[in-house]
PDB file of N, CA and C in Angstrom:
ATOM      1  N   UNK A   1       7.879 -17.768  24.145  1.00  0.00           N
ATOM      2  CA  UNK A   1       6.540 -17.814  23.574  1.00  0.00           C
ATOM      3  C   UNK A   1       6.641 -18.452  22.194  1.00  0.00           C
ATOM      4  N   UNK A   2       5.973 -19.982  21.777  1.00  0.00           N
ATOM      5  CA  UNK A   2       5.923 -20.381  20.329  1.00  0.00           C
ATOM      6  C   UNK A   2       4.519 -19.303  20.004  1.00  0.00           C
ATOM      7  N   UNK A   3       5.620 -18.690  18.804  1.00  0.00           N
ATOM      8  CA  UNK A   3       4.623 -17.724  18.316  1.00  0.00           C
ATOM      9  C   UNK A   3       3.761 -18.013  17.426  1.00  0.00           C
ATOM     10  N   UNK A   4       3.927 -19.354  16.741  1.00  0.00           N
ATOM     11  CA  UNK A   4       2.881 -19.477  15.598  1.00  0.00           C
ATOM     12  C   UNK A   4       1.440 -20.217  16.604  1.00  0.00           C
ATOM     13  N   UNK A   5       1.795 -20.484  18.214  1.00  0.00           N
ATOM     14  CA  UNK A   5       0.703 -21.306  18.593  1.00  0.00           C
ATOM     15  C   UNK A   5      -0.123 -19.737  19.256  1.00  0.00           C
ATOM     16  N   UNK A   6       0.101 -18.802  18.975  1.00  0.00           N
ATOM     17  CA  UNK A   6      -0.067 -17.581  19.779  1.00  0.00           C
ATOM     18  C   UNK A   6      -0.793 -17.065  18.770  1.00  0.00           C
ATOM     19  N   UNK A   7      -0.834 -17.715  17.549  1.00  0.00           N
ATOM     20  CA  UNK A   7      -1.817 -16.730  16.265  1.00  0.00           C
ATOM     21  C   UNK A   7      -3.242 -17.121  16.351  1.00  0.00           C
ATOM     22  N   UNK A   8      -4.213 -16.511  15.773  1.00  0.00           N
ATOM     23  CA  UNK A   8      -5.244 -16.798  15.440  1.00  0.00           C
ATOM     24  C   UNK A   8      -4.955 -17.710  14.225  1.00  0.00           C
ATOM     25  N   UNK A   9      -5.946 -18.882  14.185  1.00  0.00           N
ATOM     26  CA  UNK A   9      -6.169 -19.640  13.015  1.00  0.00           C
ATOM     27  C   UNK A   9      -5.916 -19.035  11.803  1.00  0.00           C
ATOM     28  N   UNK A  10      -6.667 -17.456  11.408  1.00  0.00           N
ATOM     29  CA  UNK A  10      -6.886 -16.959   9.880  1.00  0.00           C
ATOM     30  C   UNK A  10      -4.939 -16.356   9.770  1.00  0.00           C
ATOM     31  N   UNK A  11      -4.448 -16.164  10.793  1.00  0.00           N
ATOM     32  CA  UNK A  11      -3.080 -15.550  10.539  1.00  0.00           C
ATOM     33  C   UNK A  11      -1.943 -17.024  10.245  1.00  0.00           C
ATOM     34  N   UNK A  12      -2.257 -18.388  10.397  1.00  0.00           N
ATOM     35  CA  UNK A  12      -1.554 -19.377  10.491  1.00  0.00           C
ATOM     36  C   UNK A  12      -0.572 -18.888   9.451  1.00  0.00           C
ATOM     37  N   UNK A  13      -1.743 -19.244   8.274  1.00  0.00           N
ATOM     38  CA  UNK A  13      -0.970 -19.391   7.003  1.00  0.00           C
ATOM     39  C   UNK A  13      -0.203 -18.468   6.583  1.00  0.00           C
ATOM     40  N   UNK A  14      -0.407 -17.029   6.889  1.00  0.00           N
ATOM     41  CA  UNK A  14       0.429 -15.980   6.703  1.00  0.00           C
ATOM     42  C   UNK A  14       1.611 -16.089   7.218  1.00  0.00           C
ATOM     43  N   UNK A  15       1.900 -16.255   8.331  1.00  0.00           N
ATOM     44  CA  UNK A  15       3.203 -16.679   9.125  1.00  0.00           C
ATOM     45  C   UNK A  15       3.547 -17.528   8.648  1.00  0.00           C
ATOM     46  N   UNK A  16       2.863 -18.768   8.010  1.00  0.00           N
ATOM     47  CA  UNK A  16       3.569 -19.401   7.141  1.00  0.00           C
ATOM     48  C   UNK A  16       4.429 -19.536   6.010  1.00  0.00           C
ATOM     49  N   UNK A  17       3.625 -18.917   5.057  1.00  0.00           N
ATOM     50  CA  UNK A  17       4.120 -18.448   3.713  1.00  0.00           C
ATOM     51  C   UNK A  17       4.974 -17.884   4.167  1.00  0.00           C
ATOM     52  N   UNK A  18       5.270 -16.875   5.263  1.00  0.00           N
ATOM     53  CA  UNK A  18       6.267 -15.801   5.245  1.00  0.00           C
ATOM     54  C   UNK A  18       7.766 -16.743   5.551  1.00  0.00           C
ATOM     55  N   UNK A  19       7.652 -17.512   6.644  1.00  0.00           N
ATOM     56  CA  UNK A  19       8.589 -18.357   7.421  1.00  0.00           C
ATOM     57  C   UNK A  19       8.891 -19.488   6.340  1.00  0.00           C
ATOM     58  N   UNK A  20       8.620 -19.523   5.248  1.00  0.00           N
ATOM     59  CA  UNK A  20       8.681 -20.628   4.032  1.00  0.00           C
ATOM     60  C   UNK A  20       9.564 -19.552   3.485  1.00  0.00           C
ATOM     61  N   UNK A  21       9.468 -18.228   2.945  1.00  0.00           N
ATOM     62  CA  UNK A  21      10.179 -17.575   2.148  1.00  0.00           C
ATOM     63  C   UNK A  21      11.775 -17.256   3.006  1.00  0.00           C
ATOM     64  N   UNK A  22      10.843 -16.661   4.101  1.00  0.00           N
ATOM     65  CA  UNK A  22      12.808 -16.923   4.411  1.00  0.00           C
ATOM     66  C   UNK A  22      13.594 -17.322   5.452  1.00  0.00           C
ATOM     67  N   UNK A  23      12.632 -18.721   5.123  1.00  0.00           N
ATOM     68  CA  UNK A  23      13.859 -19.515   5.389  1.00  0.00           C
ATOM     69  C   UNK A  23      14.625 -20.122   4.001  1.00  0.00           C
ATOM     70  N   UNK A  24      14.191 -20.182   3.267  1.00  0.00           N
ATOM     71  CA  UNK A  24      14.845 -20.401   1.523  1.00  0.00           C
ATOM     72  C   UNK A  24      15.869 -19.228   1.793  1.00  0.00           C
ATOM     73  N   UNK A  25      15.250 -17.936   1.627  1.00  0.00           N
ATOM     74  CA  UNK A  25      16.339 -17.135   1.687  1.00  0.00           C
ATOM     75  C   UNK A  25      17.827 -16.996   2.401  1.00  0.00           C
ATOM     76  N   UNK A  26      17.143 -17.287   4.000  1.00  0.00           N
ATOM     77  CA  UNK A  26      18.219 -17.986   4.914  1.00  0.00           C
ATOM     78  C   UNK A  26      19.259 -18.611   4.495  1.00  0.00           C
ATOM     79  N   UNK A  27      18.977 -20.268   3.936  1.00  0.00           N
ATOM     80  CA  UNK A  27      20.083 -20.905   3.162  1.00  0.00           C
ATOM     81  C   UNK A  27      20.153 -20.377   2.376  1.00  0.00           C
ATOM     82  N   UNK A  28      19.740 -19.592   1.184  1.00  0.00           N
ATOM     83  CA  UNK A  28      20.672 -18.906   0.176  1.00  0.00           C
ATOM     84  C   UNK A  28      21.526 -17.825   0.270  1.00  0.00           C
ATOM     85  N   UNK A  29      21.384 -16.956   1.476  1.00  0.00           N
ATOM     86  CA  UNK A  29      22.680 -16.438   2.267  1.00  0.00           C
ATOM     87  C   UNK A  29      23.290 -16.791   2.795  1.00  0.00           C
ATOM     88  N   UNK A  30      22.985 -18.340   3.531  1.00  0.00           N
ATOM     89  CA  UNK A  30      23.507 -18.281   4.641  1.00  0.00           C
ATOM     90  C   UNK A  30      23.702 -17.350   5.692  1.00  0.00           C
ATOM     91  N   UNK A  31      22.712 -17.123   5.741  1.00  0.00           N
ATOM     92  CA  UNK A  31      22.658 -15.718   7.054  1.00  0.00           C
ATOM     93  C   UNK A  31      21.625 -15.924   7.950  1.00  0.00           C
ATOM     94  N   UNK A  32      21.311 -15.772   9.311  1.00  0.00           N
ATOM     95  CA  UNK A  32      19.815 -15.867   9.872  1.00  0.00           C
ATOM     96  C   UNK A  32      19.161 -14.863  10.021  1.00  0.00           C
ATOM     97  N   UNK A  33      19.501 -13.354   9.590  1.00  0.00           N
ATOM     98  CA  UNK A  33      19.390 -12.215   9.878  1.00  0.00           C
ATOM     99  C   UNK A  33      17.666 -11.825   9.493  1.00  0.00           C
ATOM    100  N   UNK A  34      17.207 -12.688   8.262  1.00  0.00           N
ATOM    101  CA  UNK A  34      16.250 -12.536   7.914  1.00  0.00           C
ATOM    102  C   UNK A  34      15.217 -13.118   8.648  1.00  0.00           C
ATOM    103  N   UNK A  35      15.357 -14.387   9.616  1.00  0.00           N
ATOM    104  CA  UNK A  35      14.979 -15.108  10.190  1.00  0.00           C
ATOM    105  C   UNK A  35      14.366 -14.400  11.713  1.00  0.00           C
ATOM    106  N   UNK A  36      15.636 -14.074  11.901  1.00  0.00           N
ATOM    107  CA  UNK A  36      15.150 -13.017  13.378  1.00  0.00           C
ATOM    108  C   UNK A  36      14.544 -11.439  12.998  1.00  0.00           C
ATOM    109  N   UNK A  37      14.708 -10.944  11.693  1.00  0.00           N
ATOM    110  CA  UNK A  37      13.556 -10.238  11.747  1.00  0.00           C
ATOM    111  C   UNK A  37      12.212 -10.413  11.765  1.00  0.00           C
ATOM    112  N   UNK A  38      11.910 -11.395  11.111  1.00  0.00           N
ATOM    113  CA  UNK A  38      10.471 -12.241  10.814  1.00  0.00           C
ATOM    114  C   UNK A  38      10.259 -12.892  12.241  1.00  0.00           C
ATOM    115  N   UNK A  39      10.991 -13.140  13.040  1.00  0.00           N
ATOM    116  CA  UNK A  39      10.493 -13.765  13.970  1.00  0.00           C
ATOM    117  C   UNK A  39       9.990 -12.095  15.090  1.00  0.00           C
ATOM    118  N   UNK A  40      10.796 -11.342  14.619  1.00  0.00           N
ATOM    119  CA  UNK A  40      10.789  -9.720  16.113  1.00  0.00           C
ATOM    120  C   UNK A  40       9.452  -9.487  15.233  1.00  0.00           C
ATOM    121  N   UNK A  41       9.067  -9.206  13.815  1.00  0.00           N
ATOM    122  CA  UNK A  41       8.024  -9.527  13.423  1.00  0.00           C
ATOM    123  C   UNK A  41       6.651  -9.556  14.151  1.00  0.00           C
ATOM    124  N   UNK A  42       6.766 -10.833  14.062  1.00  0.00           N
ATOM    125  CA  UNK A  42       5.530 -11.751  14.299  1.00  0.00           C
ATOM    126  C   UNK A  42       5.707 -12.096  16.127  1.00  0.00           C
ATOM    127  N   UNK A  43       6.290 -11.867  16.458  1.00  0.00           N
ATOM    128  CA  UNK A  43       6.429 -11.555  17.783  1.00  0.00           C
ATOM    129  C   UNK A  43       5.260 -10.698  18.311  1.00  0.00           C
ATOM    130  N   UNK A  44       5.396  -9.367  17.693  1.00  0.00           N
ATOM    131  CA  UNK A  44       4.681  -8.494  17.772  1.00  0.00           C
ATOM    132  C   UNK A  44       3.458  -8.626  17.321  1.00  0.00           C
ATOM    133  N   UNK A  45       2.935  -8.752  16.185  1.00  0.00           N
ATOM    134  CA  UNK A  45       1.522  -9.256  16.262  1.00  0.00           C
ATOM    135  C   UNK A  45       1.254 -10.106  16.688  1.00  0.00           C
ATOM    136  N   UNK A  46       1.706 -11.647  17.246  1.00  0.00           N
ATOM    137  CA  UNK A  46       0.998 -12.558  18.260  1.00  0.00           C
ATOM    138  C   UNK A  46       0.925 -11.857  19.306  1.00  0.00           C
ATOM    139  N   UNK A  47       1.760 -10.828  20.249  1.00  0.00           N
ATOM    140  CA  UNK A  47       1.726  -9.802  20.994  1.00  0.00           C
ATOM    141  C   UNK A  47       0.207  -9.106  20.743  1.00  0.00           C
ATOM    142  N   UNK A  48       0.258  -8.523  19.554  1.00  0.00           N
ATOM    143  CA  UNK A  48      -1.151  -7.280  19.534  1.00  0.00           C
ATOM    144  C   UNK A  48      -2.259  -8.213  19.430  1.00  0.00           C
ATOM    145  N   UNK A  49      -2.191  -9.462  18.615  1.00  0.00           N
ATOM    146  CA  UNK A  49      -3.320 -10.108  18.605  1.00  0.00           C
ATOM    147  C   UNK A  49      -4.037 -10.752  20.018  1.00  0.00           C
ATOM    148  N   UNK A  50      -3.262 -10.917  20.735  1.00  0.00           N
ATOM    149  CA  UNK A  50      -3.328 -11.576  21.937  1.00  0.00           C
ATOM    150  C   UNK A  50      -4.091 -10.365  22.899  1.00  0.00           C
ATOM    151  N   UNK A  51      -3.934  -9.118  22.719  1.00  0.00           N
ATOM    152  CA  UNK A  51      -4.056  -8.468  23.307  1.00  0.00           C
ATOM    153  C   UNK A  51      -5.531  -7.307  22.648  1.00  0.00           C
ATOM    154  N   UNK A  52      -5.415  -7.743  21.572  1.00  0.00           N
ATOM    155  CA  UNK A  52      -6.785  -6.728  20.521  1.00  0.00           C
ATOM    156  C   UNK A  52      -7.004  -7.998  19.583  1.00  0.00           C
ATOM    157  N   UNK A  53      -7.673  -8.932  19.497  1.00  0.00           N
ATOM    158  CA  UNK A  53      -7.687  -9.753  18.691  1.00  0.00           C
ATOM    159  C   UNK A  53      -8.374  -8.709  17.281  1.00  0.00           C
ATOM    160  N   UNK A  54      -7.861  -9.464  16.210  1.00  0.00           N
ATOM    161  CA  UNK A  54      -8.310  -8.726  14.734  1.00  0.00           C
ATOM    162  C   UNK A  54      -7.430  -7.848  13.987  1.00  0.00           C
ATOM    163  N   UNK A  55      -6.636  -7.181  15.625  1.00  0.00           N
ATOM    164  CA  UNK A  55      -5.741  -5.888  15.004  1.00  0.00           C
ATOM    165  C   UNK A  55      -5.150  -6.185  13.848  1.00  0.00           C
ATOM    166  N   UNK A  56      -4.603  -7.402  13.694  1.00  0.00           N
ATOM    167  CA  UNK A  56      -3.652  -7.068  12.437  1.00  0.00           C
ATOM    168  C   UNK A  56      -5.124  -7.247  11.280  1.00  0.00           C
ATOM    169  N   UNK A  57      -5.984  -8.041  11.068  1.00  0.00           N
ATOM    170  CA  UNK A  57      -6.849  -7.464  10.019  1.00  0.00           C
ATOM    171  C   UNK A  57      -7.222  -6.369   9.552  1.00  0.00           C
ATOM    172  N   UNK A  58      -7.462  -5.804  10.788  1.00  0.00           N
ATOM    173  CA  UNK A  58      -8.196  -4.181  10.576  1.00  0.00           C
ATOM    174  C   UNK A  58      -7.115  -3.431  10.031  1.00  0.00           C
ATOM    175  N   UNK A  59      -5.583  -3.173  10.451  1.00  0.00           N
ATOM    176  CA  UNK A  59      -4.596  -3.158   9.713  1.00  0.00           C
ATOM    177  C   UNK A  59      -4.349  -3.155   8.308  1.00  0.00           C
ATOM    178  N   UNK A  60      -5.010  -4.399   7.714  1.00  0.00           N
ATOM    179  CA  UNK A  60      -4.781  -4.573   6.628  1.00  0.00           C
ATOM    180  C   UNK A  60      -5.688  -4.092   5.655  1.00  0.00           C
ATOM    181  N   UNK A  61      -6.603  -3.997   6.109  1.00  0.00           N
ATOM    182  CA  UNK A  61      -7.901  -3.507   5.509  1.00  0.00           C
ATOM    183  C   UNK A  61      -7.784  -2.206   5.385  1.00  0.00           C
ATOM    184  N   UNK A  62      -7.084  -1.575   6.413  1.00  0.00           N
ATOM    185  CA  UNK A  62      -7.129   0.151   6.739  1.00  0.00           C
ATOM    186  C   UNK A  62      -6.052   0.627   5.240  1.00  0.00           C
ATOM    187  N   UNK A  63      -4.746  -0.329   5.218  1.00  0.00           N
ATOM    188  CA  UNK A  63      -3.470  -0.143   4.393  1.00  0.00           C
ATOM    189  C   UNK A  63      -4.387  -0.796   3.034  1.00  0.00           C
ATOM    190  N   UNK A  64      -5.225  -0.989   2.945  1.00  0.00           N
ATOM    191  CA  UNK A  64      -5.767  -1.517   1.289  1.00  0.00           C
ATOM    192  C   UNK A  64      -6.556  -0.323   1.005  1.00  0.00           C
ATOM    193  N   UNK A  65      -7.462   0.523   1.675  1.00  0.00           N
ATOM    194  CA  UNK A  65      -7.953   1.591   1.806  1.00  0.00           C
ATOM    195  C   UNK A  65      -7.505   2.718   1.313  1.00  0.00           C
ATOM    196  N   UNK A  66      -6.106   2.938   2.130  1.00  0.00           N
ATOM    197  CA  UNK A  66      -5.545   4.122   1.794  1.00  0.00           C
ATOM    198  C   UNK A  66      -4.500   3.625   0.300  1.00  0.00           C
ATOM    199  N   UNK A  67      -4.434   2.233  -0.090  1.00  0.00           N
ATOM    200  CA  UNK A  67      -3.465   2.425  -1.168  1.00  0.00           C
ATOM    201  C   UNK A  67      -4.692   2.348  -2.169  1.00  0.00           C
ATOM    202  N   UNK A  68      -5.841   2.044  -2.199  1.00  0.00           N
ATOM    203  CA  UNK A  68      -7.185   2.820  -3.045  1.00  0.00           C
ATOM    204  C   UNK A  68      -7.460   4.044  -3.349  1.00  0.00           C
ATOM    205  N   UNK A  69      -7.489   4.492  -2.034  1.00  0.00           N
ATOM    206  CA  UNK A  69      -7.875   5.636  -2.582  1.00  0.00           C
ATOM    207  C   UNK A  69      -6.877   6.995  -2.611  1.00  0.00           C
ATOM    208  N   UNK A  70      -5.435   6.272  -2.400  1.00  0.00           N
ATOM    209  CA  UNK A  70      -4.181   6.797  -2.337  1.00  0.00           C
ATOM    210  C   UNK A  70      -3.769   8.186  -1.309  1.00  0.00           C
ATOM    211  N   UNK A  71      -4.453   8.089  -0.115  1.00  0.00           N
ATOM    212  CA  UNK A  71      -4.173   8.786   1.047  1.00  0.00           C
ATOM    213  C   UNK A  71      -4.867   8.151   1.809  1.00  0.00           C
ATOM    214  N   UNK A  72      -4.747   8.548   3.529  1.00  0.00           N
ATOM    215  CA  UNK A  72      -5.481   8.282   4.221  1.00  0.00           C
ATOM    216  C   UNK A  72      -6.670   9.405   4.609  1.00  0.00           C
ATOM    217  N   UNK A  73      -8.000   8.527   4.268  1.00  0.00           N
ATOM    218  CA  UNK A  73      -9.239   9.287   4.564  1.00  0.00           C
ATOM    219  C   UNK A  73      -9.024  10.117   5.757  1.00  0.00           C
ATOM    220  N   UNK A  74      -9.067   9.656   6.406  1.00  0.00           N
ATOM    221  CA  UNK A  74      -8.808   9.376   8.249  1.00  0.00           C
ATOM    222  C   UNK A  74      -7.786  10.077   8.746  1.00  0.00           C
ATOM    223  N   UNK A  75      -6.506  10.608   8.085  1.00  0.00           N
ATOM    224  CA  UNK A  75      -5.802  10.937   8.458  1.00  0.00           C
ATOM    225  C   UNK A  75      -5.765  12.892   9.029  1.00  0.00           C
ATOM    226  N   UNK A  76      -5.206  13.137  10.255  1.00  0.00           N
ATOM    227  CA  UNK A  76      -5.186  14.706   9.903  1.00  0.00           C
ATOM    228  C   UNK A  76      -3.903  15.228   9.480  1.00  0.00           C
ATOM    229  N   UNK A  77      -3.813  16.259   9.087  1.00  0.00           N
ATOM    230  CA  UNK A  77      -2.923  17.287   8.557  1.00  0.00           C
ATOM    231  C   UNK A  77      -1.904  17.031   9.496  1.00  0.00           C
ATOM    232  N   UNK A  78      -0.430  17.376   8.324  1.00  0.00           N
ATOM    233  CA  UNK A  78       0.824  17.291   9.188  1.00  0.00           C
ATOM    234  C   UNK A  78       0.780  18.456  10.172  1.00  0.00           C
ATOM    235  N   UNK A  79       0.485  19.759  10.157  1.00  0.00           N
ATOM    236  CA  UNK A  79       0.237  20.738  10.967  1.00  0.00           C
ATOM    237  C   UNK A  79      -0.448  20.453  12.149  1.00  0.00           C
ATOM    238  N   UNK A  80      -1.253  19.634  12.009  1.00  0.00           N
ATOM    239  CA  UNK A  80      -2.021  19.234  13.583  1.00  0.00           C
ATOM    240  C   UNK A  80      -1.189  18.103  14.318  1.00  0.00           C
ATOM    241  N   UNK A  81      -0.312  17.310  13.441  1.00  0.00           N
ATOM    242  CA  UNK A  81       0.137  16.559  14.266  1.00  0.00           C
ATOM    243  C   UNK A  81       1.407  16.616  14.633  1.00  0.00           C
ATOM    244  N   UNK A  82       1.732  18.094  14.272  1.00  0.00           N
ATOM    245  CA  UNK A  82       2.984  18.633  14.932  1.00  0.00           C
ATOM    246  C   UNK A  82       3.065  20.029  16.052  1.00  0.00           C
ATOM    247  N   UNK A  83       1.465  20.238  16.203  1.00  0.00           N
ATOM    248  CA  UNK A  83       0.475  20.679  17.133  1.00  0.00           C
ATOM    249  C   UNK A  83       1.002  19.986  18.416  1.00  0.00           C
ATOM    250  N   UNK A  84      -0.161  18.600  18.177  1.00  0.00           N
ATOM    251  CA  UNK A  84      -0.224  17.690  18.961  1.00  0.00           C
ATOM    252  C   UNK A  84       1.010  17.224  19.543  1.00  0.00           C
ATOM    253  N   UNK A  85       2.124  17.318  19.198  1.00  0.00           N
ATOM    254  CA  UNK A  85       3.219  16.931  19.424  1.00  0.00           C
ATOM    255  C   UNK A  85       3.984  17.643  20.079  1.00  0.00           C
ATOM    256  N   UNK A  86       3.842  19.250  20.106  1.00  0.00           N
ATOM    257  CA  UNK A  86       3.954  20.283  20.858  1.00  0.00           C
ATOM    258  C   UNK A  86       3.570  20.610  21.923  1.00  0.00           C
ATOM    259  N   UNK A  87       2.125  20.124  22.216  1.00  0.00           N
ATOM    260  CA  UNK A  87       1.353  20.035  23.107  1.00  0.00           C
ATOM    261  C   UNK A  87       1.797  19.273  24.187  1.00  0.00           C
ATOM    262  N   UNK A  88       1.706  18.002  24.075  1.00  0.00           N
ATOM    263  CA  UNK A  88       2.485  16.747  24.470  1.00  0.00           C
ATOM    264  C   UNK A  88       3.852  16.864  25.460  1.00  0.00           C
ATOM    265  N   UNK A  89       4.627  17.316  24.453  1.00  0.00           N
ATOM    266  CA  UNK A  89       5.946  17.830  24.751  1.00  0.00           C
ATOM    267  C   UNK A  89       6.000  18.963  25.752  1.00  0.00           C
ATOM    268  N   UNK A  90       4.897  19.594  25.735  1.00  0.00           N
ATOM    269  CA  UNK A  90       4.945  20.775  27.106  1.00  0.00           C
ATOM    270  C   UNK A  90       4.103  20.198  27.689  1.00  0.00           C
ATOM    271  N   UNK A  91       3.591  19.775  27.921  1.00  0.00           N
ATOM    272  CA  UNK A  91       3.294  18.876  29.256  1.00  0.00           C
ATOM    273  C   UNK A  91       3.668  18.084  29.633  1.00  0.00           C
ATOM    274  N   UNK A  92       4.842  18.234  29.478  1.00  0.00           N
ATOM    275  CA  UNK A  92       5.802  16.980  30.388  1.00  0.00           C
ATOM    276  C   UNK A  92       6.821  17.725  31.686  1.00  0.00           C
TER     277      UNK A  92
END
């Protein structure tokens, strides 16, 4: 899958900038390690986008939110979601 032809238009440039930084970095290690993370990356959101178009916006919007207003609104209590997780777990 060429993943940058798998993006939405508004994500181009992001994958860009990112794949500009390291690949600089790349040759200045000499390493590709950074390369194939950015690519398992963006793998994955051409993946989610393809499949929920927007997701990664709403994403970003959600993570600007909570570093505003420095928690998540939205979020419930660690107690419920170790409830839920209990729950889960016995019904299997």
């Amino acid at each position: 899958m060429a993943i940058r032809g798998c993006l939405p238009a508004r994500l181009m440039p992001v994958f860009d900038t990112e794949w500009d930084m390291v690949l600089e970095r790349a040759k200045a290690a000499k390493s590709l390690a950074g390369i194939h993370g950015l690519l398992h990356k963006w793998r994955h959101i051409a993946y989610t986008e393809l499949c929920d178009p927007g997701s990664y916006m709403r994403l970003q919007a959600k993570a600007e939110q909570i570093m505003d207003a420095g928690e998540n609104p939205t979020a419930g209590s660690f107690e419920d979601m170790q409830a839920l997780i209990r729950a889960r777990l016995a019904s299997r």
